[in-house]
PDB file of N, CA and C in Angstrom:
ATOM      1  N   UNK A   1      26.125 -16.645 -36.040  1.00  0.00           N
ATOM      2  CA  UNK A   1      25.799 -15.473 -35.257  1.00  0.00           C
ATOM      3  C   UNK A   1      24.301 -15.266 -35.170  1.00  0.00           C
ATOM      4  N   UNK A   2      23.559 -15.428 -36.366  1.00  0.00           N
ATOM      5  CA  UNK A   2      22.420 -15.790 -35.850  1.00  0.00           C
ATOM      6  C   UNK A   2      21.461 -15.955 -35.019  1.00  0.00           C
ATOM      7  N   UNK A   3      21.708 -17.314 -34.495  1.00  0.00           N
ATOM      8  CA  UNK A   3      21.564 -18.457 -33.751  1.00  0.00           C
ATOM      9  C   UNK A   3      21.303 -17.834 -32.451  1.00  0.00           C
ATOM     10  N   UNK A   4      22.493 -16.965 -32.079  1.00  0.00           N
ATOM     11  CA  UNK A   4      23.231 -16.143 -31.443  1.00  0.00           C
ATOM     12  C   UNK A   4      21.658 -15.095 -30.897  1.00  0.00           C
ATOM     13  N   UNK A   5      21.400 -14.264 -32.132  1.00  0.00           N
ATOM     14  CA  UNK A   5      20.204 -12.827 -32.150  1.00  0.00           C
ATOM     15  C   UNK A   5      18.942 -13.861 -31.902  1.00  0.00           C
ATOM     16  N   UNK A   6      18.903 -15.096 -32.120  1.00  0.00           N
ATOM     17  CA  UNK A   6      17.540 -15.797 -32.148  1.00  0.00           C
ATOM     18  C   UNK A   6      17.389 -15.920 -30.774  1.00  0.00           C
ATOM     19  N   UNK A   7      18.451 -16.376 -29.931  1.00  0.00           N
ATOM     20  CA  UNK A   7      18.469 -16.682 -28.501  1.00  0.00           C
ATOM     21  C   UNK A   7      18.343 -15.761 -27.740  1.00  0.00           C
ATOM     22  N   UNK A   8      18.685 -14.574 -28.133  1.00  0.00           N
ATOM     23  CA  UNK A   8      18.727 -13.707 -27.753  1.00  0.00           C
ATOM     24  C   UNK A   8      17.188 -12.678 -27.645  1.00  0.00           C
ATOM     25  N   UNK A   9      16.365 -12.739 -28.978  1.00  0.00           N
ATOM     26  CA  UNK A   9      15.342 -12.255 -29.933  1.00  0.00           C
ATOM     27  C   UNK A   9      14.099 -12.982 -28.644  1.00  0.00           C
ATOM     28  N   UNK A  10      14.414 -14.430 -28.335  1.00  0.00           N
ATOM     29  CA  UNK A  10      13.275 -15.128 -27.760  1.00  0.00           C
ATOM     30  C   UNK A  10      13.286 -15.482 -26.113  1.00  0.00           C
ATOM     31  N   UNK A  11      14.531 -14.883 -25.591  1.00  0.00           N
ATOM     32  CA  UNK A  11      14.292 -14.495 -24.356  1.00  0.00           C
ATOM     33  C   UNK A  11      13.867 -12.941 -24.173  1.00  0.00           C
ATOM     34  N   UNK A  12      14.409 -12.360 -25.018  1.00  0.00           N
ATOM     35  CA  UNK A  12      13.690 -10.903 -24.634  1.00  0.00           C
ATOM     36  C   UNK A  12      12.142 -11.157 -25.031  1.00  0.00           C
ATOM     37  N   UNK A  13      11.631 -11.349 -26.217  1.00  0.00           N
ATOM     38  CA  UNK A  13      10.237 -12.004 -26.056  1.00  0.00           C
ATOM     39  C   UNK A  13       9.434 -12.892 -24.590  1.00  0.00           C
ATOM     40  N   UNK A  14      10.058 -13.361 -24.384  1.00  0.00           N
ATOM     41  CA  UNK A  14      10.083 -14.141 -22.893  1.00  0.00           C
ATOM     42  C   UNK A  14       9.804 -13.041 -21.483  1.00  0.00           C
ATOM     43  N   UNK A  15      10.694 -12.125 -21.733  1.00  0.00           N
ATOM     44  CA  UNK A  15      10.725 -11.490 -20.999  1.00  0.00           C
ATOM     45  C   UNK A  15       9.360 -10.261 -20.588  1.00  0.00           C
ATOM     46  N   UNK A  16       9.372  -9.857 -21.894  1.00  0.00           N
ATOM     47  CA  UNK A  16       8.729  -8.717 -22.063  1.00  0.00           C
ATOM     48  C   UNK A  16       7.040  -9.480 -21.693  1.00  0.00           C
ATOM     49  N   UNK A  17       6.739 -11.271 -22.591  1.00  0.00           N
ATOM     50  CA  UNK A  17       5.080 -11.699 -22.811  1.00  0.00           C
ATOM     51  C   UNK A  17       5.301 -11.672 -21.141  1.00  0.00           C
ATOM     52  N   UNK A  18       5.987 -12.034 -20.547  1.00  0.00           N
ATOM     53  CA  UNK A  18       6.082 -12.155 -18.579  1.00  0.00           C
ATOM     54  C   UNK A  18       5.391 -10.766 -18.160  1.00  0.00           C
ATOM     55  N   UNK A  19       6.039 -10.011 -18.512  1.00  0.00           N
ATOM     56  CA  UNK A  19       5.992  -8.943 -17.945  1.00  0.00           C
ATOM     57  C   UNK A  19       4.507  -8.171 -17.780  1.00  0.00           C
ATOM     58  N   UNK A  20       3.963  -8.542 -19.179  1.00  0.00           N
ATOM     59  CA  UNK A  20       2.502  -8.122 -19.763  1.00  0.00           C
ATOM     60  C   UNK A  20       1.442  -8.402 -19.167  1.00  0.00           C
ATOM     61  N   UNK A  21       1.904  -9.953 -18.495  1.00  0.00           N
ATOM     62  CA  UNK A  21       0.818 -10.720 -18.154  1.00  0.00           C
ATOM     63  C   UNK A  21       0.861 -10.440 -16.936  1.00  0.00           C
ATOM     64  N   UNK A  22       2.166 -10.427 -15.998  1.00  0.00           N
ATOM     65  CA  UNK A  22       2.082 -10.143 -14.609  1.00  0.00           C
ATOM     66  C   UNK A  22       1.027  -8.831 -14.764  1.00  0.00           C
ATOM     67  N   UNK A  23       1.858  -7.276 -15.347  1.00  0.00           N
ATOM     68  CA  UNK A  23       1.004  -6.353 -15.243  1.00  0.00           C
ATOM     69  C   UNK A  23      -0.805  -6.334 -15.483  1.00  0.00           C
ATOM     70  N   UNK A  24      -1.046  -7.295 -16.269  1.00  0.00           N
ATOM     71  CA  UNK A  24      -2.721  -7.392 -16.490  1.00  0.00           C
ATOM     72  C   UNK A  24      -3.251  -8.253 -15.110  1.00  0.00           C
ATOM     73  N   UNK A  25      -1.996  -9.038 -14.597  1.00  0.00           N
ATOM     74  CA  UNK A  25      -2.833  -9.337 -13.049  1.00  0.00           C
ATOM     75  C   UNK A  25      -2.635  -8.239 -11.996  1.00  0.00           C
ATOM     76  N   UNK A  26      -1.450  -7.252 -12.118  1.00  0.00           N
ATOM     77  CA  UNK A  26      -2.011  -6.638 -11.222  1.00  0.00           C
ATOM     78  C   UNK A  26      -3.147  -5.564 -11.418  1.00  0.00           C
ATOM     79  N   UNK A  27      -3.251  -5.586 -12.824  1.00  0.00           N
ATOM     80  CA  UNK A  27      -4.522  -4.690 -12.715  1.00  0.00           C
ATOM     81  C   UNK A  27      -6.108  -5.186 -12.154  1.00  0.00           C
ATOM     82  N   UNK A  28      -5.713  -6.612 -12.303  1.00  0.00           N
ATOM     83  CA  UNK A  28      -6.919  -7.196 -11.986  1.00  0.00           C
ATOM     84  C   UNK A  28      -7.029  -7.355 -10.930  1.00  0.00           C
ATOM     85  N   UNK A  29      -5.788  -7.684  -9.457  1.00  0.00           N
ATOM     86  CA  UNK A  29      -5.805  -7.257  -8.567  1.00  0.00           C
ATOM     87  C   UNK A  29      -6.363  -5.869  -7.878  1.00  0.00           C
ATOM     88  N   UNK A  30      -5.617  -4.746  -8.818  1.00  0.00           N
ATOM     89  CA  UNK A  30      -6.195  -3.862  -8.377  1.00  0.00           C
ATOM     90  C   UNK A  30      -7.544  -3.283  -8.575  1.00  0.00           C
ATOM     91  N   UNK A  31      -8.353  -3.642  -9.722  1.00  0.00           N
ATOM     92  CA  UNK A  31      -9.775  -3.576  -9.674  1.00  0.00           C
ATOM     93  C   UNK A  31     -10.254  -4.232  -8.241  1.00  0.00           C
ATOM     94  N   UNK A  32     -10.032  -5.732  -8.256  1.00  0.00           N
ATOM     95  CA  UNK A  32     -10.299  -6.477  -7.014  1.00  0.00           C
ATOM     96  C   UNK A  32     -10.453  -5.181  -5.897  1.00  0.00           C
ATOM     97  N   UNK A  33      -9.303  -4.645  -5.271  1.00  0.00           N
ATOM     98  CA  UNK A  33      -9.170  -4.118  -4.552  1.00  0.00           C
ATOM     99  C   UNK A  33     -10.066  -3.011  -4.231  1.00  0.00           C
ATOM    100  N   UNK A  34     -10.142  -2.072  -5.287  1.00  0.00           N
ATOM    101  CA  UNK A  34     -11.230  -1.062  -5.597  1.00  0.00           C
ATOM    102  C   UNK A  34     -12.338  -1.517  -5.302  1.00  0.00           C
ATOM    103  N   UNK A  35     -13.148  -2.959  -5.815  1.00  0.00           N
ATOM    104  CA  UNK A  35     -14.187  -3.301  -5.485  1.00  0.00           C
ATOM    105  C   UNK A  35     -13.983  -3.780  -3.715  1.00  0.00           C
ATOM    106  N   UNK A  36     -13.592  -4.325  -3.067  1.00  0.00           N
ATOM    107  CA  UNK A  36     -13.448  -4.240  -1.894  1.00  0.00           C
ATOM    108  C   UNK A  36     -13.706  -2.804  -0.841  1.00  0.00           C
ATOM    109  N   UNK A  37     -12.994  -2.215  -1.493  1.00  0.00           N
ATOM    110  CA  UNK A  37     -12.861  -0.746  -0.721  1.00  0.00           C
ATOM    111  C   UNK A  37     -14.787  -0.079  -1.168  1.00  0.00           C
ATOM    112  N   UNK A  38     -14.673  -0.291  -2.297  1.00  0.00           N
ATOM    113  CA  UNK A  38     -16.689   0.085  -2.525  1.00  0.00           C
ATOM    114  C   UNK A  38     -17.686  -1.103  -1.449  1.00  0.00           C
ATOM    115  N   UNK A  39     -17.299  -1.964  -1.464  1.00  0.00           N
ATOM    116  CA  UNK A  39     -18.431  -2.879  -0.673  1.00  0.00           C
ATOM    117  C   UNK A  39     -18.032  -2.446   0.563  1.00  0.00           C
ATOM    118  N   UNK A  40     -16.735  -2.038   1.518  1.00  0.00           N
ATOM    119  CA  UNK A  40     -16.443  -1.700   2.164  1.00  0.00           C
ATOM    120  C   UNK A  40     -17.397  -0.162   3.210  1.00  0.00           C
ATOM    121  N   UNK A  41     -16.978   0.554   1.906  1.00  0.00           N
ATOM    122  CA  UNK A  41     -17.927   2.257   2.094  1.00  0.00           C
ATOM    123  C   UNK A  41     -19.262   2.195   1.659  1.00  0.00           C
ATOM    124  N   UNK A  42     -19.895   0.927   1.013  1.00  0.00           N
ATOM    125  CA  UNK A  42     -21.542   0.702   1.333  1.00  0.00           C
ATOM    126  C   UNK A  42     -21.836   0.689   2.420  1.00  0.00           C
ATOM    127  N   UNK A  43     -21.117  -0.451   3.318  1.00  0.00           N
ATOM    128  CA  UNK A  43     -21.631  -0.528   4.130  1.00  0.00           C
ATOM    129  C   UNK A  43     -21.186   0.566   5.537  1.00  0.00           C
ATOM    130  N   UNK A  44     -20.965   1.836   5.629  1.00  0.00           N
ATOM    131  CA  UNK A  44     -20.487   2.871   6.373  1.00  0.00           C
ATOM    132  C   UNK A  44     -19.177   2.878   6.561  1.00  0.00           C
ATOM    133  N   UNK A  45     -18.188   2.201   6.087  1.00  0.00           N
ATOM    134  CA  UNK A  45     -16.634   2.203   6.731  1.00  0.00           C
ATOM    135  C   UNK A  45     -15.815   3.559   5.996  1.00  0.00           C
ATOM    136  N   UNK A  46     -15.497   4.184   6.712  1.00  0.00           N
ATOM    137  CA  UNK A  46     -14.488   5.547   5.774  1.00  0.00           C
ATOM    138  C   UNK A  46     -12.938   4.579   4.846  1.00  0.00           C
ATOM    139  N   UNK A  47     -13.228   5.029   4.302  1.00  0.00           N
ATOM    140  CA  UNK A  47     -12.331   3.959   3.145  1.00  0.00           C
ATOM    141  C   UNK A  47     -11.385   4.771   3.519  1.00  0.00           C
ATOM    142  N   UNK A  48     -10.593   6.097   3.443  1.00  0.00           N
ATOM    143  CA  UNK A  48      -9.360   6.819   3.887  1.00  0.00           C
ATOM    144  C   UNK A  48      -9.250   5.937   5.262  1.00  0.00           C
ATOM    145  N   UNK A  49      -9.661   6.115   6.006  1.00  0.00           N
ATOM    146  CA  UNK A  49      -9.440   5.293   7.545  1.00  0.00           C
ATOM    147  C   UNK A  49      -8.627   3.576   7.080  1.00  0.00           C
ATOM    148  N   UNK A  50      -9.564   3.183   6.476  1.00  0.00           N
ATOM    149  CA  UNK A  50      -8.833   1.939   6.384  1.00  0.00           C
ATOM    150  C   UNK A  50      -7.920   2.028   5.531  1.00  0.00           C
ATOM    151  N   UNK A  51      -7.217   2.460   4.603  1.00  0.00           N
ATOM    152  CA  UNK A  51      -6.518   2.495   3.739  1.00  0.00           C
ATOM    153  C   UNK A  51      -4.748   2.993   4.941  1.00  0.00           C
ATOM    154  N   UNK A  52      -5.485   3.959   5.848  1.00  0.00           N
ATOM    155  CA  UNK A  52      -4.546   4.184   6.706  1.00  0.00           C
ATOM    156  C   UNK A  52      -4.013   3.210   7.859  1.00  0.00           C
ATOM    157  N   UNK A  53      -5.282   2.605   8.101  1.00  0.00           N
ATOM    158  CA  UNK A  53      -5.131   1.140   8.870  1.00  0.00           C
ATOM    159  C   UNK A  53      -4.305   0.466   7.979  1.00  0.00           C
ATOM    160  N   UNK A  54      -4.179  -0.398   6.917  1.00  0.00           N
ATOM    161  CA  UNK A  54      -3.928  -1.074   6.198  1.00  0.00           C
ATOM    162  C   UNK A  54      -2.195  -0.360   6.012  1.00  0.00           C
ATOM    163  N   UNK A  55      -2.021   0.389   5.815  1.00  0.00           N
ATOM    164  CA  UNK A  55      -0.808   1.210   5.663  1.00  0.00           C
ATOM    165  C   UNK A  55       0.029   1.000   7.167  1.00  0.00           C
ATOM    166  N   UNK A  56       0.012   1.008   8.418  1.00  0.00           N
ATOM    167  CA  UNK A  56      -0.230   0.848   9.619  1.00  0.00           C
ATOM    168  C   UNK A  56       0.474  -0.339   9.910  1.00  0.00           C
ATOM    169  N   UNK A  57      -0.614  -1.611   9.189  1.00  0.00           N
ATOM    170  CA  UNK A  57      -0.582  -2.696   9.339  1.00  0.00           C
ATOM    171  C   UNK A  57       0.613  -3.152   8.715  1.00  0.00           C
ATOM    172  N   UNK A  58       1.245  -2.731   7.992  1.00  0.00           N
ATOM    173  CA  UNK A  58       2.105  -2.884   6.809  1.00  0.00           C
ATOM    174  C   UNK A  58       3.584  -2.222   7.449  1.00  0.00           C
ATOM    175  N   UNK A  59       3.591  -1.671   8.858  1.00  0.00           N
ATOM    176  CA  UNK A  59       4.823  -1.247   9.336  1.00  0.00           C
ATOM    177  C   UNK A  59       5.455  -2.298  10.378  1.00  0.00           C
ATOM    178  N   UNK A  60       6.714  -2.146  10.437  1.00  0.00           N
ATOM    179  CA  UNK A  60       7.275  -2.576  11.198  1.00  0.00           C
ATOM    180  C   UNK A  60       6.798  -2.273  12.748  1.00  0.00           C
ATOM    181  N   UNK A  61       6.403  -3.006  13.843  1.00  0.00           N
ATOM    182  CA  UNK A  61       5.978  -2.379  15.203  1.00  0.00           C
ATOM    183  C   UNK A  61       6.976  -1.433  15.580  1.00  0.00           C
ATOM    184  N   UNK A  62       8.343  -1.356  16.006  1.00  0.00           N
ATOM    185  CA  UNK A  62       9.024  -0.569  16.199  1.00  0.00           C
ATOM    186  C   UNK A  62       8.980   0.606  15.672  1.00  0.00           C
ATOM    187  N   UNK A  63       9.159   0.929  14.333  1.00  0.00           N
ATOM    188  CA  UNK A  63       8.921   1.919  13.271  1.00  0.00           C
ATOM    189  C   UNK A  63       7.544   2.537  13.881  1.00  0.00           C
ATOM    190  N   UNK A  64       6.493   2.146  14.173  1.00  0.00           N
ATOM    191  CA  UNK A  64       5.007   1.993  14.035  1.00  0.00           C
ATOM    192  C   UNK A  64       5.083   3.337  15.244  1.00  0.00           C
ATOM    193  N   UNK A  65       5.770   2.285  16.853  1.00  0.00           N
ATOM    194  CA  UNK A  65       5.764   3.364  17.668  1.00  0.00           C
ATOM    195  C   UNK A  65       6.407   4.583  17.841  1.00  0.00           C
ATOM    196  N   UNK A  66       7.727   4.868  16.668  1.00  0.00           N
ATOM    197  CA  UNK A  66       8.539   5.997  16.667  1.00  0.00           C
ATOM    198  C   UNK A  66       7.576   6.961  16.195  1.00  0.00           C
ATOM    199  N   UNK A  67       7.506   6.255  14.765  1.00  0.00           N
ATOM    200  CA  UNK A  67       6.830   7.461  14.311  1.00  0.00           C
ATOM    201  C   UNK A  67       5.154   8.276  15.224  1.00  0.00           C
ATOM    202  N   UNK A  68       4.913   7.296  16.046  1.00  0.00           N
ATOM    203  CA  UNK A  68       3.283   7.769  16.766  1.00  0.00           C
ATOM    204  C   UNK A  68       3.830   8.494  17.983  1.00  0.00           C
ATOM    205  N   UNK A  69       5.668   8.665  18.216  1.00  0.00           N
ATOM    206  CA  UNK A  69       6.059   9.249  19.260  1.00  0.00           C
ATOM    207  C   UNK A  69       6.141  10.698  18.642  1.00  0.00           C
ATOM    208  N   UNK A  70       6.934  10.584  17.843  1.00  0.00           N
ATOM    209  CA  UNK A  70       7.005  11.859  16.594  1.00  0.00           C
ATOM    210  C   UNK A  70       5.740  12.756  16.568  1.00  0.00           C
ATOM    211  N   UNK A  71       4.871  11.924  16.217  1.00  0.00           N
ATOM    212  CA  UNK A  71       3.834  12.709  15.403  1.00  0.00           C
ATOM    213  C   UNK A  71       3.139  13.487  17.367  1.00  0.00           C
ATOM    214  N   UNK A  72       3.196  12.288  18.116  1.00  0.00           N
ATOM    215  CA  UNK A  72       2.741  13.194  19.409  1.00  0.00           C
ATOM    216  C   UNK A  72       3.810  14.393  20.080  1.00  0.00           C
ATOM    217  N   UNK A  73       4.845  14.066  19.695  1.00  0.00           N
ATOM    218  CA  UNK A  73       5.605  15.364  20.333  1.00  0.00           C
ATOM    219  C   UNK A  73       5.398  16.488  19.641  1.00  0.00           C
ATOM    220  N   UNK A  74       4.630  16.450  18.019  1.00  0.00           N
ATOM    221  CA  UNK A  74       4.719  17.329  17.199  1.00  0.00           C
ATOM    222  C   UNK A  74       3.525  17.767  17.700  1.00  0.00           C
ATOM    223  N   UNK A  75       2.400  17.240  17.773  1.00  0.00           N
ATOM    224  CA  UNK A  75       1.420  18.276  18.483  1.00  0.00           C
ATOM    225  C   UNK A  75       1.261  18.280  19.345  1.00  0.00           C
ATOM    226  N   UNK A  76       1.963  18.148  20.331  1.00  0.00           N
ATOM    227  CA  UNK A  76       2.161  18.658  21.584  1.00  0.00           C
ATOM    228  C   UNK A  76       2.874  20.101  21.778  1.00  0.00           C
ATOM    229  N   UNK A  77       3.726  20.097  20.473  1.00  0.00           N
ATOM    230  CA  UNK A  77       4.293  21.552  20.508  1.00  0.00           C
ATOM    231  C   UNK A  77       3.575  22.326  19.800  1.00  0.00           C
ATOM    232  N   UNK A  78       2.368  22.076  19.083  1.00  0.00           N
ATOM    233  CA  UNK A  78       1.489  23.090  18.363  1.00  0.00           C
ATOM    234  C   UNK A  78       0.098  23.048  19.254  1.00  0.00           C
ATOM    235  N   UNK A  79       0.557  22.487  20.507  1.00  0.00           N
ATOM    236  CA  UNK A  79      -1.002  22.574  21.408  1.00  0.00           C
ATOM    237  C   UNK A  79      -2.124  21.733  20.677  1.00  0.00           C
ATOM    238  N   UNK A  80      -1.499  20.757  19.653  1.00  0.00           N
ATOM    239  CA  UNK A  80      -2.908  20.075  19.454  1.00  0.00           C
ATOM    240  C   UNK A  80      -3.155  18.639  19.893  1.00  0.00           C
ATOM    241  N   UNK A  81      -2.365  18.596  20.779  1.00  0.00           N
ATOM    242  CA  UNK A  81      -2.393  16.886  21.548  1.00  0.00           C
ATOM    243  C   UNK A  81      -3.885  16.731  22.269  1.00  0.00           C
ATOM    244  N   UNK A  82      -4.073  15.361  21.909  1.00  0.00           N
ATOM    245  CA  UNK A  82      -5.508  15.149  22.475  1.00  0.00           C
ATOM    246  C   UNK A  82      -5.472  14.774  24.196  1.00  0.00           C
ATOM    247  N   UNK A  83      -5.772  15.325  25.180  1.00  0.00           N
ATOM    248  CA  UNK A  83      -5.509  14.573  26.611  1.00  0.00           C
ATOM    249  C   UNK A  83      -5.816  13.218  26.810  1.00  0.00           C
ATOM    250  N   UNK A  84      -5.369  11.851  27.069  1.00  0.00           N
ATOM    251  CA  UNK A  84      -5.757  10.774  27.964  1.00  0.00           C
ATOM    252  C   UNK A  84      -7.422  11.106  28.672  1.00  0.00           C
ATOM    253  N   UNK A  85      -7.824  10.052  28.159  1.00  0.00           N
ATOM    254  CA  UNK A  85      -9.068  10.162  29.170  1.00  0.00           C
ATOM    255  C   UNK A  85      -9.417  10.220  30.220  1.00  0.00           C
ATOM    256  N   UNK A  86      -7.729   9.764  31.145  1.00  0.00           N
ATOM    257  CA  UNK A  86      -7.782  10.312  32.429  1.00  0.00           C
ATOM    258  C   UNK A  86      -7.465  11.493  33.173  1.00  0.00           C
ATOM    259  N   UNK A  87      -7.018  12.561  32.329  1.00  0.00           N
ATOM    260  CA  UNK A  87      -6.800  13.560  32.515  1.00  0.00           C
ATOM    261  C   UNK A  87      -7.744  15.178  32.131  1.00  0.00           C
ATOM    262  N   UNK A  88      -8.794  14.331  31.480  1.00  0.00           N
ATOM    263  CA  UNK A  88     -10.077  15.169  31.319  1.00  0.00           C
ATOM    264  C   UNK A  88     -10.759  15.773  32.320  1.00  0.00           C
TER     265      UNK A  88
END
């Protein structure tokens, strides 16, 4: 039975050293990232803007245009829709 808790003892070990190491890359990823977004807003870029781009980028197109239908019918009913430039 043993044998049994040992096999047992050294995949959960297995499991858990995996787990540790993935998480210390994504932290290192995510520093990465942070530093990106700073060299980014040195050089004038609004880091919220891109973060929203990037979020954006990350949708399905379909999804992408519902929700930009949504969000325009919604201020259209609070009067805050922006006009077309041809209608200025």
């Amino acid at each position: 039975m043993s044998d049994v808790h040992g096999v047992v003892r050294d995949q959960l070990r297995a499991f858990i050293e995996r787990i540790e190491r993935l998480e210390e890359e994504k932290k290192t990823i995510a520093d990465d990232i942070k530093d990106v977004y700073g060299e980014a807003k040195s050089t004038g870029f609004d880091t919220k803007i891109l973060k929203k781009v990037i979020a954006i980028r990350k949708q399905d197109h379909d999804e992408r245009l519902e929700q930009e239908a949504i969000l325009d019918t919604y201020l259209q009913a609070l009067g805050m829709a922006v006009a077309p430039a041809d209608e200025e």
